[in-house]
Protein backbone atom coordinates (compact mmCIF):
# COMPACT_ATOMS: atom_id res chain seq x y z
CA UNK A 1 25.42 10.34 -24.60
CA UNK A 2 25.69 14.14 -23.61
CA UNK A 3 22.35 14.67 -22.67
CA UNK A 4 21.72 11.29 -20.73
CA UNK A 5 24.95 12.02 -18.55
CA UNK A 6 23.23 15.25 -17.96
CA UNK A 7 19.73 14.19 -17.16
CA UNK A 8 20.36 11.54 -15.14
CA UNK A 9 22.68 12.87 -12.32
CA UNK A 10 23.39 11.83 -8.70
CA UNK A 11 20.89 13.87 -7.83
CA UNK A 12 18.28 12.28 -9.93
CA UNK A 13 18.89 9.11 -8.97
CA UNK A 14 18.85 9.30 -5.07
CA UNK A 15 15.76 11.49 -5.16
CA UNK A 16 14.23 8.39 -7.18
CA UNK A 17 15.74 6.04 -4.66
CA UNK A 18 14.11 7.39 -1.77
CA UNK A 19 10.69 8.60 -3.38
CA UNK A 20 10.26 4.90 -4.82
CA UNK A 21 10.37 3.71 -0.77
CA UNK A 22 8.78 6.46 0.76
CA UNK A 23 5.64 5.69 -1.66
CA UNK A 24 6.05 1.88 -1.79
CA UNK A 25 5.54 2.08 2.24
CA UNK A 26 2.62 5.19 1.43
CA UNK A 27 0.97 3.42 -0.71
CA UNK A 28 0.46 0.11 1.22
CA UNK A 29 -2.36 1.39 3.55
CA UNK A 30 -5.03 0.56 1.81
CA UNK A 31 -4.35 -2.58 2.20
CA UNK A 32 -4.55 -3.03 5.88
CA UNK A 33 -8.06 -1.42 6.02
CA UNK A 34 -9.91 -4.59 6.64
CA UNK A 35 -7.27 -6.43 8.18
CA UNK A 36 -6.30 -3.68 10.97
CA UNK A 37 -10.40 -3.21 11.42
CA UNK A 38 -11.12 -6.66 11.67
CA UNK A 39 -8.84 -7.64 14.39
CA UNK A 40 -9.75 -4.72 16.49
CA UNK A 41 -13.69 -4.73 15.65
CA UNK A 42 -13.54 -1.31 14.35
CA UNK A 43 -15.51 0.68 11.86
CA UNK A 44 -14.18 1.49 8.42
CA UNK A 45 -14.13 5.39 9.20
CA UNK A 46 -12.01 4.43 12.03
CA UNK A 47 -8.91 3.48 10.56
CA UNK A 48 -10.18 5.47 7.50
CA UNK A 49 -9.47 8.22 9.56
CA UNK A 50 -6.00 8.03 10.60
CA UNK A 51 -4.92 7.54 6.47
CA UNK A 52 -6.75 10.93 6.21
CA UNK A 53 -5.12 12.25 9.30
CA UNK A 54 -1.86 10.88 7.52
CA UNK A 55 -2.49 13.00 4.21
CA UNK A 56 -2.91 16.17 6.08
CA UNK A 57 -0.29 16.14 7.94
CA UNK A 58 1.71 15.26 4.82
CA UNK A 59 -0.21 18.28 3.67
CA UNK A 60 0.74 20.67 6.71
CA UNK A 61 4.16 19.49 6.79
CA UNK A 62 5.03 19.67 2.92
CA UNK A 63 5.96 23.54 3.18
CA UNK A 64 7.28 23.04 6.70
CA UNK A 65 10.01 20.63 5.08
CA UNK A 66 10.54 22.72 2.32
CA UNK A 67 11.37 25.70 4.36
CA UNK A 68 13.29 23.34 6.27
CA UNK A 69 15.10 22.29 3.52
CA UNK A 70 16.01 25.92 2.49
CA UNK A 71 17.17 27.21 5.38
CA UNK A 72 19.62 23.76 6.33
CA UNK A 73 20.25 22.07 3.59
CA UNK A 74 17.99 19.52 1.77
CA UNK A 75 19.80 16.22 2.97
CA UNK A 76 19.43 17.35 6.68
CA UNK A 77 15.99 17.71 6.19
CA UNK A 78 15.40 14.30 4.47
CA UNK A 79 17.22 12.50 7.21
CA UNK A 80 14.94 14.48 9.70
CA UNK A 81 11.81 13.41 7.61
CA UNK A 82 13.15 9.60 7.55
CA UNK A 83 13.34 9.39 11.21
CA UNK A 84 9.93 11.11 11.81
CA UNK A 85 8.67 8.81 9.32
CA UNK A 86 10.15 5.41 10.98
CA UNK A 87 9.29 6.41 14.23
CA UNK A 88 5.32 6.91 13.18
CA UNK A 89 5.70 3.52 11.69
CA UNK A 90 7.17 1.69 14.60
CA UNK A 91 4.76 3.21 17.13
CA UNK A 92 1.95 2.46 14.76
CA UNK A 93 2.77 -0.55 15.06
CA UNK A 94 2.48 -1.07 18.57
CA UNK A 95 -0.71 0.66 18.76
CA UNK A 96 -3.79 -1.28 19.57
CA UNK A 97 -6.59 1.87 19.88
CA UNK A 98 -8.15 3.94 17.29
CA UNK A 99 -7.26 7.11 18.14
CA UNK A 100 -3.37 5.77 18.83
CA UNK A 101 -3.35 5.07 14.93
CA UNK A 102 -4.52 8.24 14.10
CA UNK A 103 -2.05 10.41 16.30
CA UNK A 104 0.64 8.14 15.13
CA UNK A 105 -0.12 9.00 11.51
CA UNK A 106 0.40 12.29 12.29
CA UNK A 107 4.57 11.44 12.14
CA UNK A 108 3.66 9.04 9.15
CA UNK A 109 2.64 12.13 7.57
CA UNK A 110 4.99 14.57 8.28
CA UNK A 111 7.78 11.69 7.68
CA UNK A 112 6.13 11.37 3.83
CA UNK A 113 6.55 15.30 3.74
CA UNK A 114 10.65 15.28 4.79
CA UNK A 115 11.15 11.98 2.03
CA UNK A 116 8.24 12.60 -0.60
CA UNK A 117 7.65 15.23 -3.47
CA UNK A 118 8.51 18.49 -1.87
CA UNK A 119 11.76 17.86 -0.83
CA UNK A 120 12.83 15.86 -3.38
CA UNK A 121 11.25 17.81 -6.51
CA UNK A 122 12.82 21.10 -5.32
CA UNK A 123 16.32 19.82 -5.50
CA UNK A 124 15.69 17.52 -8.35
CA UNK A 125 14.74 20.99 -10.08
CA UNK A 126 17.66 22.91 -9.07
CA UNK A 127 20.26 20.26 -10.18
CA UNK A 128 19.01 19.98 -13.65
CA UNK A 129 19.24 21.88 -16.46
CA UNK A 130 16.58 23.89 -18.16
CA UNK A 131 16.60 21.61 -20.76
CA UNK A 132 15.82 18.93 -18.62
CA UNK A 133 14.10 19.98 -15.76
CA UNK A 134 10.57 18.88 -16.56
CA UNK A 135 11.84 15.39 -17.51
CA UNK A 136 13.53 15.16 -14.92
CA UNK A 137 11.09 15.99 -12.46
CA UNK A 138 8.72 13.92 -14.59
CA UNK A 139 11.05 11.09 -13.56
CA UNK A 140 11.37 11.64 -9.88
CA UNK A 141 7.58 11.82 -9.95
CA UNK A 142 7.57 8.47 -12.13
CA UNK A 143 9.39 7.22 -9.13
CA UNK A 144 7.09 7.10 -6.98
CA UNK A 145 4.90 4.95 -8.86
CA UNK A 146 7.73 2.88 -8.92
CA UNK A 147 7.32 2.53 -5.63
CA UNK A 148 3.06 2.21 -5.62
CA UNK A 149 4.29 -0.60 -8.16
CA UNK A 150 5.98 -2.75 -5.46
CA UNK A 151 4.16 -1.67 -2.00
CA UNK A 152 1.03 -3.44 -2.45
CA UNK A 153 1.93 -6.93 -3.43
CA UNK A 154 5.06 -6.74 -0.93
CA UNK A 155 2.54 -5.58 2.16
CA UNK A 156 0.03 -8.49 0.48
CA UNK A 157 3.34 -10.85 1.00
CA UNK A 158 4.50 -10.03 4.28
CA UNK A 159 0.49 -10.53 5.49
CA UNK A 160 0.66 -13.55 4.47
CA UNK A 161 4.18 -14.79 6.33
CA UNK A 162 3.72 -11.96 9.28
CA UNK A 163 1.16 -9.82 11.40
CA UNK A 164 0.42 -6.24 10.28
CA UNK A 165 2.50 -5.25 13.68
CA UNK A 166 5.93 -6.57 11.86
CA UNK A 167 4.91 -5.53 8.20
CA UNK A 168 5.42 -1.81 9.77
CA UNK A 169 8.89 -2.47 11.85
CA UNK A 170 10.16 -4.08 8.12
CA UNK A 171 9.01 -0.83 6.72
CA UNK A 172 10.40 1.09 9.48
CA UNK A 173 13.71 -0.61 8.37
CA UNK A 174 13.38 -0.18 4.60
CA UNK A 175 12.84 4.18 5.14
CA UNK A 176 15.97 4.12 7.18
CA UNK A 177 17.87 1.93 5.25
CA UNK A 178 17.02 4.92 2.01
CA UNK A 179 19.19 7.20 3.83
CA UNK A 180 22.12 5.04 2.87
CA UNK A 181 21.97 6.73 -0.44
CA UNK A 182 22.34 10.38 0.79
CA UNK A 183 26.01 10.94 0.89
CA UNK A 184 25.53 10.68 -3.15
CA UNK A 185 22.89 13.82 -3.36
CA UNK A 186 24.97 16.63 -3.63
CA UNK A 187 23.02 19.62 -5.12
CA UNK A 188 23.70 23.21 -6.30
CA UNK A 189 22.40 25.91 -3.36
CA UNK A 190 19.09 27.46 -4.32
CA UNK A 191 19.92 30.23 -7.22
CA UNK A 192 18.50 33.98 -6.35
CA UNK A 193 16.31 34.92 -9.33
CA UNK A 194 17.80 37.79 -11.34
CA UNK A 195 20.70 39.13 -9.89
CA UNK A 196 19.85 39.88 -6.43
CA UNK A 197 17.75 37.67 -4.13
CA UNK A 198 14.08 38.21 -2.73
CA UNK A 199 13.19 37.36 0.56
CA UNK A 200 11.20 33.99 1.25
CA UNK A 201 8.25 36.35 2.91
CA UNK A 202 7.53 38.56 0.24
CA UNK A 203 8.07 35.81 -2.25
CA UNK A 204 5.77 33.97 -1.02
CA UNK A 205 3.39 37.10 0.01
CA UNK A 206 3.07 37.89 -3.44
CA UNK A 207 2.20 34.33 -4.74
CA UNK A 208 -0.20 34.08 -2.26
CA UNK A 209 -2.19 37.43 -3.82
CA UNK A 210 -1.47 36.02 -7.37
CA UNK A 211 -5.10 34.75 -8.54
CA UNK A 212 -2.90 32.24 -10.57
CA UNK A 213 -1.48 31.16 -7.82
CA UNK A 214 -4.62 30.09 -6.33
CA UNK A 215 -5.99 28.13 -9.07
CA UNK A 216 -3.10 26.36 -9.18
CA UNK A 217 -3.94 25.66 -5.47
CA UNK A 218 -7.90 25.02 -6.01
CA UNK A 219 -6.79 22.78 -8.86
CA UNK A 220 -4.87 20.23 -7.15
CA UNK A 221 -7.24 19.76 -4.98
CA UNK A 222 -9.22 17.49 -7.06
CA UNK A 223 -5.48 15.42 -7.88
CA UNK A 224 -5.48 14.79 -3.68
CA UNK A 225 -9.15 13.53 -3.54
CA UNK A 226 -8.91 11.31 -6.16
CA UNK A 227 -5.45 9.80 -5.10
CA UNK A 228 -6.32 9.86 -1.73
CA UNK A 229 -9.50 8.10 -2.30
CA UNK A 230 -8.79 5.15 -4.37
CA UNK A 231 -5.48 4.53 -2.86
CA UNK A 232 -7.00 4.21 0.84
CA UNK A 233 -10.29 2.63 -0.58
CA UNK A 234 -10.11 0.61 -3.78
CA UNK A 235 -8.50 -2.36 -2.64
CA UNK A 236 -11.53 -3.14 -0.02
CA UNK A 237 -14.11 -1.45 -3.16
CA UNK A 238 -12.55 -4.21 -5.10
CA UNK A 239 -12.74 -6.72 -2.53
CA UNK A 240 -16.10 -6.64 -1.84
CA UNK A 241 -17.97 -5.45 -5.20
CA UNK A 242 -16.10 -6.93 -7.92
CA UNK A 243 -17.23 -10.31 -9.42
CA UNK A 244 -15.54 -13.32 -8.54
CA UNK A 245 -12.56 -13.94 -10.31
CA UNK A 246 -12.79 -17.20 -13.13
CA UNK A 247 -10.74 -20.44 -12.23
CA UNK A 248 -8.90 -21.21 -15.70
CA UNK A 249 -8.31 -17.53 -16.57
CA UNK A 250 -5.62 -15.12 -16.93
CA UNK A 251 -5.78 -13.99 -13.73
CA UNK A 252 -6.53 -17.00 -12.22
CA UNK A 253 -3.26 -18.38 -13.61
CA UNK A 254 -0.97 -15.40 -12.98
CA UNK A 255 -1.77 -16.37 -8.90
CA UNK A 256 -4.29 -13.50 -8.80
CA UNK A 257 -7.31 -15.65 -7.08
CA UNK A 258 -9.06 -13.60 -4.58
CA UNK A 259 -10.79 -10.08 -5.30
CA UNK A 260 -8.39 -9.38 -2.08
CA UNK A 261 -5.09 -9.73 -4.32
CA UNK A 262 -6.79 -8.22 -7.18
CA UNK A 263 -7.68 -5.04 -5.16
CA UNK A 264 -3.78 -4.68 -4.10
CA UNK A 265 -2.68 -5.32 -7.60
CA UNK A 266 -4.67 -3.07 -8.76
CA UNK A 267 -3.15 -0.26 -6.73
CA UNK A 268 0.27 -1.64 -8.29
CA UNK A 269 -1.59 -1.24 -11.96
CA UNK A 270 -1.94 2.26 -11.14
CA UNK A 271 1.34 2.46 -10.74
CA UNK A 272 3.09 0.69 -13.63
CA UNK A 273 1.11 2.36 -15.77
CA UNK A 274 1.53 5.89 -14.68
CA UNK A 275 5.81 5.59 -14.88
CA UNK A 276 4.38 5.81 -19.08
CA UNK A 277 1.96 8.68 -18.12
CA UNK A 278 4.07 10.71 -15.66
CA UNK A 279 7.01 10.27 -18.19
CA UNK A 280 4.98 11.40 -21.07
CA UNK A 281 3.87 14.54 -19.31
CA UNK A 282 7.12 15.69 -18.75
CA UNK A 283 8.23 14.98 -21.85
CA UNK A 284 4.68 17.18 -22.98
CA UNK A 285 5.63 20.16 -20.33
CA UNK A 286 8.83 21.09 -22.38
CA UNK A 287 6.91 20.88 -25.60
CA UNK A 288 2.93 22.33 -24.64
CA UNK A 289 1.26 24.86 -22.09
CA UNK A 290 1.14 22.91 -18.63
CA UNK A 291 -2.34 24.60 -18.14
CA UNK A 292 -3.79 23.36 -20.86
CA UNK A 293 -1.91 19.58 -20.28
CA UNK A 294 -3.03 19.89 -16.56
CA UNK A 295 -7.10 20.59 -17.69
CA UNK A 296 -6.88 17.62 -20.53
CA UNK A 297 -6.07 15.44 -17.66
CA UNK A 298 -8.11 16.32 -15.10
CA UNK A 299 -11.08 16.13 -18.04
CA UNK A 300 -9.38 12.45 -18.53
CA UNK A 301 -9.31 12.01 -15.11
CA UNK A 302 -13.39 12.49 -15.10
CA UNK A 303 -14.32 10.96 -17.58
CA UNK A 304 -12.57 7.50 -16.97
CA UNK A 305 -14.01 7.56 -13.24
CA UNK A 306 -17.70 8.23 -14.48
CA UNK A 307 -17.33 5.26 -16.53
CA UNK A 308 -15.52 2.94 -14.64
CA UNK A 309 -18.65 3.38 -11.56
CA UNK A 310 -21.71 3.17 -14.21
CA UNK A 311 -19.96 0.17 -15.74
CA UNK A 312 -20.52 -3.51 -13.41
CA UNK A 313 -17.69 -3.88 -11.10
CA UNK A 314 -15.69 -6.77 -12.70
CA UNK A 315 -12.14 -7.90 -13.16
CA UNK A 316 -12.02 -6.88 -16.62
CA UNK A 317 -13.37 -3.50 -15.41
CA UNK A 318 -10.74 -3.16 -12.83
CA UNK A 319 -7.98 -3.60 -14.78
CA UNK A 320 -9.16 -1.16 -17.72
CA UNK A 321 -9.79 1.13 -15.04
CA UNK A 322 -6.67 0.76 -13.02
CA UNK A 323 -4.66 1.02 -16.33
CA UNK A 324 -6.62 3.79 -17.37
CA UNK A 325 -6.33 5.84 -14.38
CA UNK A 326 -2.98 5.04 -14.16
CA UNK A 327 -2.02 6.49 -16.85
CA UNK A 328 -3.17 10.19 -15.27
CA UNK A 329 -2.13 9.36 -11.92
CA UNK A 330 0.63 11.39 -11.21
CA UNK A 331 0.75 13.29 -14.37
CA UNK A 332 -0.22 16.34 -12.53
CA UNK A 333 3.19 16.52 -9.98
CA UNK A 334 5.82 17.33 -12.82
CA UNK A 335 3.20 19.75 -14.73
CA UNK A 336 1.74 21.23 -11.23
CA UNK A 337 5.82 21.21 -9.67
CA UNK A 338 6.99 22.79 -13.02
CA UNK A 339 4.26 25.63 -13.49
CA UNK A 340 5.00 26.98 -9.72
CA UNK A 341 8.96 26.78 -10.98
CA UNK A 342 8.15 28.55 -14.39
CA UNK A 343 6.44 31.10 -13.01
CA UNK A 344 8.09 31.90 -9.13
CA UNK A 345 11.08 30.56 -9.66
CA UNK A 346 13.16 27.79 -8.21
CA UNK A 347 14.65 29.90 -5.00
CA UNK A 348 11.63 28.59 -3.20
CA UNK A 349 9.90 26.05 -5.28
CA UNK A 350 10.20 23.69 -1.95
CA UNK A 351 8.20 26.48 -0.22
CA UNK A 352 5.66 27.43 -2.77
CA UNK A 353 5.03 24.18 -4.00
CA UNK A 354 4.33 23.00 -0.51
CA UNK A 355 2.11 25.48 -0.15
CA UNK A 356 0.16 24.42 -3.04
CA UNK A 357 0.86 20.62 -2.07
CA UNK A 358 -1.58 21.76 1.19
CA UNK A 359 -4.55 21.71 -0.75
CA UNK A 360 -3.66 18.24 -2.48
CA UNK A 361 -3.56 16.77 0.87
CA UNK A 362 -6.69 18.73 1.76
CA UNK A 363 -8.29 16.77 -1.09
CA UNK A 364 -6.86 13.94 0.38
CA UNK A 365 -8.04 14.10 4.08
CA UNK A 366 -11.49 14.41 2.60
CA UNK A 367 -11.52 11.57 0.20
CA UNK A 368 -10.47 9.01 2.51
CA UNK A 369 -12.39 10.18 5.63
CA UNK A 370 -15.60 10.32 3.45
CA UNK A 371 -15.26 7.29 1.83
CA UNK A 372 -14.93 5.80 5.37
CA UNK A 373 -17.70 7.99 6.34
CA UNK A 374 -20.04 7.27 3.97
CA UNK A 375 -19.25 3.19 3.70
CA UNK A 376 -20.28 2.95 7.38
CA UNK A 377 -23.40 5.08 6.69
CA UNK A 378 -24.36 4.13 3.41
CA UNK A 379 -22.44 0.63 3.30
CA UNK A 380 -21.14 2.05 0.07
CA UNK A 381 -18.60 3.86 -1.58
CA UNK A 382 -20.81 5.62 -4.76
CA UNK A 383 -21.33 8.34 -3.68
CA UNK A 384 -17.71 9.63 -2.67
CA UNK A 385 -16.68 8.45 -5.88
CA UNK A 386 -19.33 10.51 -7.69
CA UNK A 387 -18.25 13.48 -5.42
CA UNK A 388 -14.71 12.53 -6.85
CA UNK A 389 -15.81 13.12 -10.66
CA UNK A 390 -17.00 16.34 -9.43
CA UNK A 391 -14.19 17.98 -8.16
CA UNK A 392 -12.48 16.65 -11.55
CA UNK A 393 -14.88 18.23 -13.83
CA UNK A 394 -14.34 21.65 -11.64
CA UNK A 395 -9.77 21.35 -11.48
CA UNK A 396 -10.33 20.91 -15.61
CA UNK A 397 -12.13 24.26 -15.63
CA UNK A 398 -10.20 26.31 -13.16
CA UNK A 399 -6.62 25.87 -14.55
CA UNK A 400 -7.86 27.52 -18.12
CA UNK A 401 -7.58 31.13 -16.69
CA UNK A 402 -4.01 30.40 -14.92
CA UNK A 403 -1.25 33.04 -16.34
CA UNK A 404 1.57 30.90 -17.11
CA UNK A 405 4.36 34.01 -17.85
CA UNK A 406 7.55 34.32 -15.33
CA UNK A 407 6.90 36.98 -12.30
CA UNK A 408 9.80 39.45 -12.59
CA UNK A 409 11.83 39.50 -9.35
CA UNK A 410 10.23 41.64 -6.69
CA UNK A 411 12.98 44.20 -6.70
CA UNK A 412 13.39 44.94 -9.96
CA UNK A 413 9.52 45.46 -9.71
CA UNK A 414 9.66 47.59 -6.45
């Protein structure tokens, strides 16, 4: 009874609450691909492009909202991401041009940095315990598949009752409404490491020239492609490649009767099953070298996507695939979070970690502008996806050489 009290504080909780919305809003996108592009006439790269505009400026604002976060307090800076957030939403929503979506997904992203991993993870670290820290980050993480659970069918849902326009004023609503919660997170302040305190610059300076440091940030580059990718793109993939779906079956009798709904319940597959993977890897980071974890899954990772695109495209195949994948999904946030903790410290975790969060959304920005890209100039998606088991194969190699020991603080070093 002990250690649950102590794992699952305030904190906890509220940083669950408001990852689970933040990414049940995230990761509806994909679904309005074809309906956004079909009232307006556009191309897929077209609205492909404002998603990847979205995961960069995630990307760019990730370390922004961690500094913020350090230097006035984390709930300010969650309230400040939560309005950003609605406000990209709401004007999205009134938007009728191309390139008005993809300015306005510049707040969507920046909002996603202020309520989304950085934040969140950096004061869901401080507040636990040692003990607990990579469980409980594992669970914060697990959140947001929570979240990936419930966003797809509920956008699906609303389409059906409501335009697009009013799906993103309700989700406008339900990001605000999060910050109801707030007044609950109360955190410890940042700890210094070691008796006295190093300054953010030459903190960060020094991770920057760590070669560990940088495979870390090379490595999760691969994690953003591949999330980015399929999250923006395999609902329409589904849609328009998979076999048709058999009257009398399970799916068929669970509702599930277009390739449309399969493709967003797929997304929510993901999801369910990587609240079991992400959990499992935090329970595996207090027990096994992260490194090593972090290779086995990006090696997973590649192996279930090479298979999944040589295999026909049929419901059977999406749901092994969605399960499968799933299962790795997020599995690299706690590991990933808790190596740049274990060896810089938690003072500025929400820094560094952004930092390194930049080239996941780098990933990201590439795999969903490509695999718009490419479908309007190949009217496929193969070969992004075979680019995708690439850049897995390569994140399972570079995170072998990674030092995982604790820097000393810089001034006992100086």
């Amino acid at each position: 009874m002990e250690t649950r009290a102590s794992l699952f504080t305030p904190v906890l909780i509220v940083g669950c609450i408001i990852i689970l919305v933040c990414f049940a809003i995230r990761s509806t996108f994909g679904v309005f691909q074809i309906p956004i592009a079909e009232e307006f006439g556009w191309l897929r790269a077209e609205f492909s492009l404002a998603i990847a505009i979205q995961n960069l400026a995630w990307g760019i604002g990730q370390p922004i909202f961690g500094a913020i976060a350090e230097r006035i307090g984390d709930r300010r800076a969650i309230i400040l991401g939560a309005i950003v957030y609605a406000a990209g939403l709401l004007l999205s929503a009134g938007a009728t041009t191309a390139i008005e979506h993809q300015l306005y997904e510049v707040l969507v992203g920046f909002g996603i940095a202020g309520t989304g991993f950085g934040v969140i993870l950096a004061v869901v670290g401080r507040a636990a315990s040692d003990e607990h820290r990579s469980m409980a980050l594992a669970i914060a993480t697990a959140a947001g598949s929570g979240g990936q659970i419930v966003g797809p069918p509920l956008a699906e849902a609303l389409l059906a009752v409501m335009t697009w326009q009013m799906v993103f004023v309700v989700f406008a609503g339900m990001i605000l409404a999060s910050l109801l919660t707030l007044p609950f997170m109360r955190a410890p302040a940042p700890p210094p490491r070691a008796g006295s305190e190093d300054p953010m610059g030459e903190v960060i300076a020094r991770a920057l020239k760590d070669p560990s440091f940088g495979l870390i940030f090379i490595g999760f580059f691969s994690c953003g492609y591949q999330l980015g990718f399929i999250t923006a793109h395999l609902p329409a993939f589904i849609t328009e490649l998979c076999g048709p779906i058999m009257p009398g079956g399970m799916l068929h009798s669970m509702g599930i009767t277009t390739t449309s709904a399969l493709g967003a319940v797929a997304i929510s597959l993901i999801g369910l099953a990587n609240i079991a993977g992400t959990l499992a890897a935090g329970w595996a980071g207090n027990h096994f070298s992260k490194k090593y974890l972090l290779s086995g899954i990006y090696t997973a990772r590649t192996i279930v996507a090479a298979a999944f695109i040589l295999a026909p495209i049929t419901p059977a195949s999406v749901i092994f695939f969605s399960v499968a994948m799933g299962a790795l999904w997020l599995a690299t946030v706690p590991l990933t979070s808790g190596l740049v903790a274990q060896i810089y410290g938690l003072r500025y975790m929400g820094t560094l970690y952004g930092i390194v969060f930049f080239s996941h959304q780098l990933g990201s920005f590439l795999g969903v502008w490509l695999g718009g890209a490419m479908y309007d100039l190949t009217g496929g998606y193969h070969l992004v996806w075979w680019v995708g088991v690439g850049v897995g194969a390569l994140s399972a190699l570079v995170h072998l050489p990674i030092r995982e020991r604790p820097l000393p603080p810089i001034r006992a070093t100086a």
